[in-house]
C-alpha atoms as a PDB file:
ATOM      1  CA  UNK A   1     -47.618   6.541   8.658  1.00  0.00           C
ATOM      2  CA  UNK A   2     -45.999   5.164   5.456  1.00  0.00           C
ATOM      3  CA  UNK A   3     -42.558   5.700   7.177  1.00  0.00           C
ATOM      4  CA  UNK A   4     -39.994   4.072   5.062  1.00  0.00           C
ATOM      5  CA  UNK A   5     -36.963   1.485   6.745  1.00  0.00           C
ATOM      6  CA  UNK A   6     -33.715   3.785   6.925  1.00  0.00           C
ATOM      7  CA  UNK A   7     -35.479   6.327   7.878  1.00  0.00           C
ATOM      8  CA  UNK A   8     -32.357   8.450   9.008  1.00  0.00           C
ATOM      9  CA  UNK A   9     -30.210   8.231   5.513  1.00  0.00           C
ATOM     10  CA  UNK A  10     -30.946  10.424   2.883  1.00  0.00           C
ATOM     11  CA  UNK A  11     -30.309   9.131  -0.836  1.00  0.00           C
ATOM     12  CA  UNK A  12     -28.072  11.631  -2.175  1.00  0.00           C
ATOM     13  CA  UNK A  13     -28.437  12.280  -6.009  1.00  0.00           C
ATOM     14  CA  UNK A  14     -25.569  13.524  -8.360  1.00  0.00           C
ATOM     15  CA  UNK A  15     -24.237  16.418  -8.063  1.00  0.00           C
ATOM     16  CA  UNK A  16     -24.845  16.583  -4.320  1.00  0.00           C
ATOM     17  CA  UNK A  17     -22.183  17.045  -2.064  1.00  0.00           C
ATOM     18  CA  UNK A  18     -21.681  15.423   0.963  1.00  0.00           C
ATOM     19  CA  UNK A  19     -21.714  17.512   4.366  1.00  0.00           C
ATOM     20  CA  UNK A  20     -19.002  18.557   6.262  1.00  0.00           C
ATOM     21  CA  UNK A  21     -19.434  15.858   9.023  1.00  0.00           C
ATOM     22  CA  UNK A  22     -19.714  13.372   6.056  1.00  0.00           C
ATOM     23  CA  UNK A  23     -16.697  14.846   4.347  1.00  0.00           C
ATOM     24  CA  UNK A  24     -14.509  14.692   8.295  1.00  0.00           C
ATOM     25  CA  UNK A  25     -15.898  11.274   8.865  1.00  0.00           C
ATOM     26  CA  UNK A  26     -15.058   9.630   5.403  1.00  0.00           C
ATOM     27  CA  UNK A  27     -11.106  11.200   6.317  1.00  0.00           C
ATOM     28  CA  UNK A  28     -10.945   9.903   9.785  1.00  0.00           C
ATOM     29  CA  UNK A  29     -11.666   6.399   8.109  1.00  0.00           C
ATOM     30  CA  UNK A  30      -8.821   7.156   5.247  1.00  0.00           C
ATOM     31  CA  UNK A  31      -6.486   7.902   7.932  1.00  0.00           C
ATOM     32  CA  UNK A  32      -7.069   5.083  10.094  1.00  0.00           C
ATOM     33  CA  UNK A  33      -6.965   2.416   7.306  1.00  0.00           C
ATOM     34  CA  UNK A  34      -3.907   3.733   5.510  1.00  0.00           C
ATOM     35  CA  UNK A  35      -1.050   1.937   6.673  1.00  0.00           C
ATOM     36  CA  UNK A  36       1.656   4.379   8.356  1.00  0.00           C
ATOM     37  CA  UNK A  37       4.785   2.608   8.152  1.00  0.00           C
ATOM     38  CA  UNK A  38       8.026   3.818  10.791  1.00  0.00           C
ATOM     39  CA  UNK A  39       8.338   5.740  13.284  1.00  0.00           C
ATOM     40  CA  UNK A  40       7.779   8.679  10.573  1.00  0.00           C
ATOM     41  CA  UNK A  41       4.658   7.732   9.690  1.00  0.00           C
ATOM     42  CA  UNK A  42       3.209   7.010  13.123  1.00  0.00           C
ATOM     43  CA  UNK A  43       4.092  10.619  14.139  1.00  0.00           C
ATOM     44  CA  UNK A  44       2.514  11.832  11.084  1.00  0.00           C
ATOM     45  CA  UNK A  45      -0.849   9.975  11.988  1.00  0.00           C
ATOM     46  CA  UNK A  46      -0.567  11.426  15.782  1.00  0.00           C
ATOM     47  CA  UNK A  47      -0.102  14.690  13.600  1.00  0.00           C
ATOM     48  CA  UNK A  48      -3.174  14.188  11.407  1.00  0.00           C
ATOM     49  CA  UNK A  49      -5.529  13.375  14.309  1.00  0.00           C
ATOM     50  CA  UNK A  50      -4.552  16.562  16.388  1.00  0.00           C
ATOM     51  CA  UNK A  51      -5.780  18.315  12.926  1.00  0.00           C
ATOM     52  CA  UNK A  52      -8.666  15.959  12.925  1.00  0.00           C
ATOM     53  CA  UNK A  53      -9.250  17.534  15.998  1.00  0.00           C
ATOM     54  CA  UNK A  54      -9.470  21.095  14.891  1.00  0.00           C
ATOM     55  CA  UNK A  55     -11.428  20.603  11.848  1.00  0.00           C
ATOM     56  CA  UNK A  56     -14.203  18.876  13.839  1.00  0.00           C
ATOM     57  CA  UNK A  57     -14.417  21.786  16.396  1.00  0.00           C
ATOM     58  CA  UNK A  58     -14.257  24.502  13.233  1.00  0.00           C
ATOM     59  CA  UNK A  59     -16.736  22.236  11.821  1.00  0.00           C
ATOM     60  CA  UNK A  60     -15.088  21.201   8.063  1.00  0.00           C
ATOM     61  CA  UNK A  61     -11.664  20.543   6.897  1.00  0.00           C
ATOM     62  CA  UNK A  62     -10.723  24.127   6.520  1.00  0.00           C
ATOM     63  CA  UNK A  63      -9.422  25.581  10.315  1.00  0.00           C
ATOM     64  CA  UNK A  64      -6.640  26.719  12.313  1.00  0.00           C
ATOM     65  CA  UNK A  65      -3.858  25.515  14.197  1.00  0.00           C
ATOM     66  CA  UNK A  66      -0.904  26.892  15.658  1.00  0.00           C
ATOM     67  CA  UNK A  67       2.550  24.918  15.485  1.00  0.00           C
ATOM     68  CA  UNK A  68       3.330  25.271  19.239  1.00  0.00           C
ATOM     69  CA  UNK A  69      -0.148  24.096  19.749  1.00  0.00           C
ATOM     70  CA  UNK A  70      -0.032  21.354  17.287  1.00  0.00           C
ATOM     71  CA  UNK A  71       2.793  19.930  18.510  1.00  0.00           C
ATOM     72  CA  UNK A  72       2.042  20.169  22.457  1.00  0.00           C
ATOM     73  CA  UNK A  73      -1.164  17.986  21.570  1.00  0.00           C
ATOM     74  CA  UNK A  74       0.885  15.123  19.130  1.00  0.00           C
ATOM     75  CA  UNK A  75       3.816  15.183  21.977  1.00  0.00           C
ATOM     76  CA  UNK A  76       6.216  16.106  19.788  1.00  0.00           C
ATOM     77  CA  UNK A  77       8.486  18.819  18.922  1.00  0.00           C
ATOM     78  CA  UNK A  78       8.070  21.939  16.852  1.00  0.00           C
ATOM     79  CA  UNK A  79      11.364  20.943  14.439  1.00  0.00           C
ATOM     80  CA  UNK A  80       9.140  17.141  14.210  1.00  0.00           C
ATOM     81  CA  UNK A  81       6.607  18.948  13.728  1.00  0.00           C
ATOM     82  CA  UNK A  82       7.735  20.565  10.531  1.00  0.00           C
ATOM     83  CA  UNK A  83      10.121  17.473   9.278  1.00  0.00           C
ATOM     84  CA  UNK A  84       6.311  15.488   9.157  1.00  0.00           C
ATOM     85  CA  UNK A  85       4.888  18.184   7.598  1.00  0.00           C
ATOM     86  CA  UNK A  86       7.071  18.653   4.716  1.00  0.00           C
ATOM     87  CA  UNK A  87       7.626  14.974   4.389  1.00  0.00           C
ATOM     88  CA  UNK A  88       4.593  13.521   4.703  1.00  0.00           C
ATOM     89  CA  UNK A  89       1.518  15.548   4.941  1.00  0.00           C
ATOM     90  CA  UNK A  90       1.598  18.137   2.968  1.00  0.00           C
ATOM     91  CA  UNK A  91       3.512  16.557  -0.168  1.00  0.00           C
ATOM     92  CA  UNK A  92       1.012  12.921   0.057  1.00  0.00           C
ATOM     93  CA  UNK A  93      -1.701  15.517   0.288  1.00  0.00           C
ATOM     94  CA  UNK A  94      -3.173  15.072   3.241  1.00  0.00           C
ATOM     95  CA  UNK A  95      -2.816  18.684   4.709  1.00  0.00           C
ATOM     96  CA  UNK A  96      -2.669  22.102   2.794  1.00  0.00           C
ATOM     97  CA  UNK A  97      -1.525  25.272   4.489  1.00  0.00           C
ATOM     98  CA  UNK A  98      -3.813  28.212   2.966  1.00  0.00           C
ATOM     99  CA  UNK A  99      -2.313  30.547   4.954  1.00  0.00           C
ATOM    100  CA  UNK A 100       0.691  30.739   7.548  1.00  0.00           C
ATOM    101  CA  UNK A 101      -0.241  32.296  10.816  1.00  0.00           C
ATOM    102  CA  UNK A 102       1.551  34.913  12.214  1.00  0.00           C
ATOM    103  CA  UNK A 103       2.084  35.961  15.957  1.00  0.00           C
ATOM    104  CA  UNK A 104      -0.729  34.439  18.343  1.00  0.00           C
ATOM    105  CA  UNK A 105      -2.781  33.443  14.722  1.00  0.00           C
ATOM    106  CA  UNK A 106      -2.282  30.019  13.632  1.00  0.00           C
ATOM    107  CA  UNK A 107      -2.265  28.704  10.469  1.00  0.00           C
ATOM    108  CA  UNK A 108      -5.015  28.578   8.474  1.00  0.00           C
ATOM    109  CA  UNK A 109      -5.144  24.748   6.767  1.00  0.00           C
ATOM    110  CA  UNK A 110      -7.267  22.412   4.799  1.00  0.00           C
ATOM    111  CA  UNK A 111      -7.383  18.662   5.788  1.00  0.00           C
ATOM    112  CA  UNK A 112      -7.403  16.715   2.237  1.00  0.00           C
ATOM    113  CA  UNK A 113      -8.004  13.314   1.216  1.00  0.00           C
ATOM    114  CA  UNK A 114      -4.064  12.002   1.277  1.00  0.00           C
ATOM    115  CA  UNK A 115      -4.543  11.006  -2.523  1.00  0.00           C
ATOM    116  CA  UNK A 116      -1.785  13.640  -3.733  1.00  0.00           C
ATOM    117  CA  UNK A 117       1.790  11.828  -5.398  1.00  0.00           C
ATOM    118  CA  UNK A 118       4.927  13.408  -5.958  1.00  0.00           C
ATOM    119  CA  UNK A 119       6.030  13.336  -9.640  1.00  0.00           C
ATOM    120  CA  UNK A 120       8.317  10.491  -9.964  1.00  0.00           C
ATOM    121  CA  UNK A 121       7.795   8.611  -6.880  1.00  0.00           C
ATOM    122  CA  UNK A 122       5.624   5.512  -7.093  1.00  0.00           C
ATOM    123  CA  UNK A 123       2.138   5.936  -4.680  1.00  0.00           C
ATOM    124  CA  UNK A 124       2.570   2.883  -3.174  1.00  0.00           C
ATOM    125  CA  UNK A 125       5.879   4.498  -1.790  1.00  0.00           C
ATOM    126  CA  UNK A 126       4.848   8.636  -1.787  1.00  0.00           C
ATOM    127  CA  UNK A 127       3.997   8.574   1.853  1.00  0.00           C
ATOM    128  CA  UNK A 128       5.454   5.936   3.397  1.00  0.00           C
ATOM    129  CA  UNK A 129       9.204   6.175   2.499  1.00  0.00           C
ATOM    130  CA  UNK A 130      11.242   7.027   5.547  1.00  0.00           C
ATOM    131  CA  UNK A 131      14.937   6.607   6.292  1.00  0.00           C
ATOM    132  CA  UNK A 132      13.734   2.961   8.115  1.00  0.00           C
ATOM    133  CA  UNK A 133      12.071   1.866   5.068  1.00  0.00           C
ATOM    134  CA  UNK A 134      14.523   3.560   2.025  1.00  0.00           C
ATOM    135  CA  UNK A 135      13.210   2.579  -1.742  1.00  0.00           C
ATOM    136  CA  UNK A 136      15.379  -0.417  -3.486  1.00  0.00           C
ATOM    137  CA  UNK A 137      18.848   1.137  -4.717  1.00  0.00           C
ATOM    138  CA  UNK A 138      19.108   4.212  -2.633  1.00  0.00           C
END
């Protein structure tokens, strides 16, 4: 009785914050609408979904993964593997390492909205610049 329509959203107020699934699902629609230009940037998305991966099964952004690991699952290789990490990822924000793993530990990293900018590079161009696509003049 006196069930309202919508039954299954809840009106969240200020100051609320989303819930982990909300927080995973609103980055898995980031990535897949943000356009990932080259070669570069399609290994980086392959990259970013593996990590997807993890942080759904830890349940939030923060959670572990190994580089061999990483890697096997994007079909890449480890030295990729770390080129798309410190090109793309981690400087346009999208991944943070918190802590690096050692021995059979992995990493410990935080997925992250993809809204960070290197000083001095345009945003438009932060994350998408790759040797097939170079900026005007270089």
């Amino acid at each position: 009785m006196g069930q309202r329509a919508g039954r299954g959203r809840q009106h969240r107020g200020a100051g609320v914050a989303p819930s982990r699934h909300e927080v995973l699902a609103a980055l898995r629609d980031r990535m897949e609408t943000t356009p990932w230009r080259g070669e570069r940037g399609r290994t980086a998305l392959r990259v970013l979904r593996v990590h997807l991966n993890f942080a759904e099964i830890a349940g939030g952004p923060l959670h572990h993964a190994g580089e061999r690991q990483t890697a096997e699952e994007a079909g890449i290789s480890r030295t990729t593997l770390r080129i798309v990490y410190d090109t793309v990822l981690k400087p346009c924000g999208w991944l943070r390492r918190l802590r690096v793993g050692h021995g059979r530990e992995g990493s410990t990293w935080c997925l992250d909205t993809g809204s960070a900018h290197p000083p001095g590079i345009p945003a438009p161009l932060s994350c998408f610049r790759t040797t097939q696509y170079p900026r005007p003049g270089t």
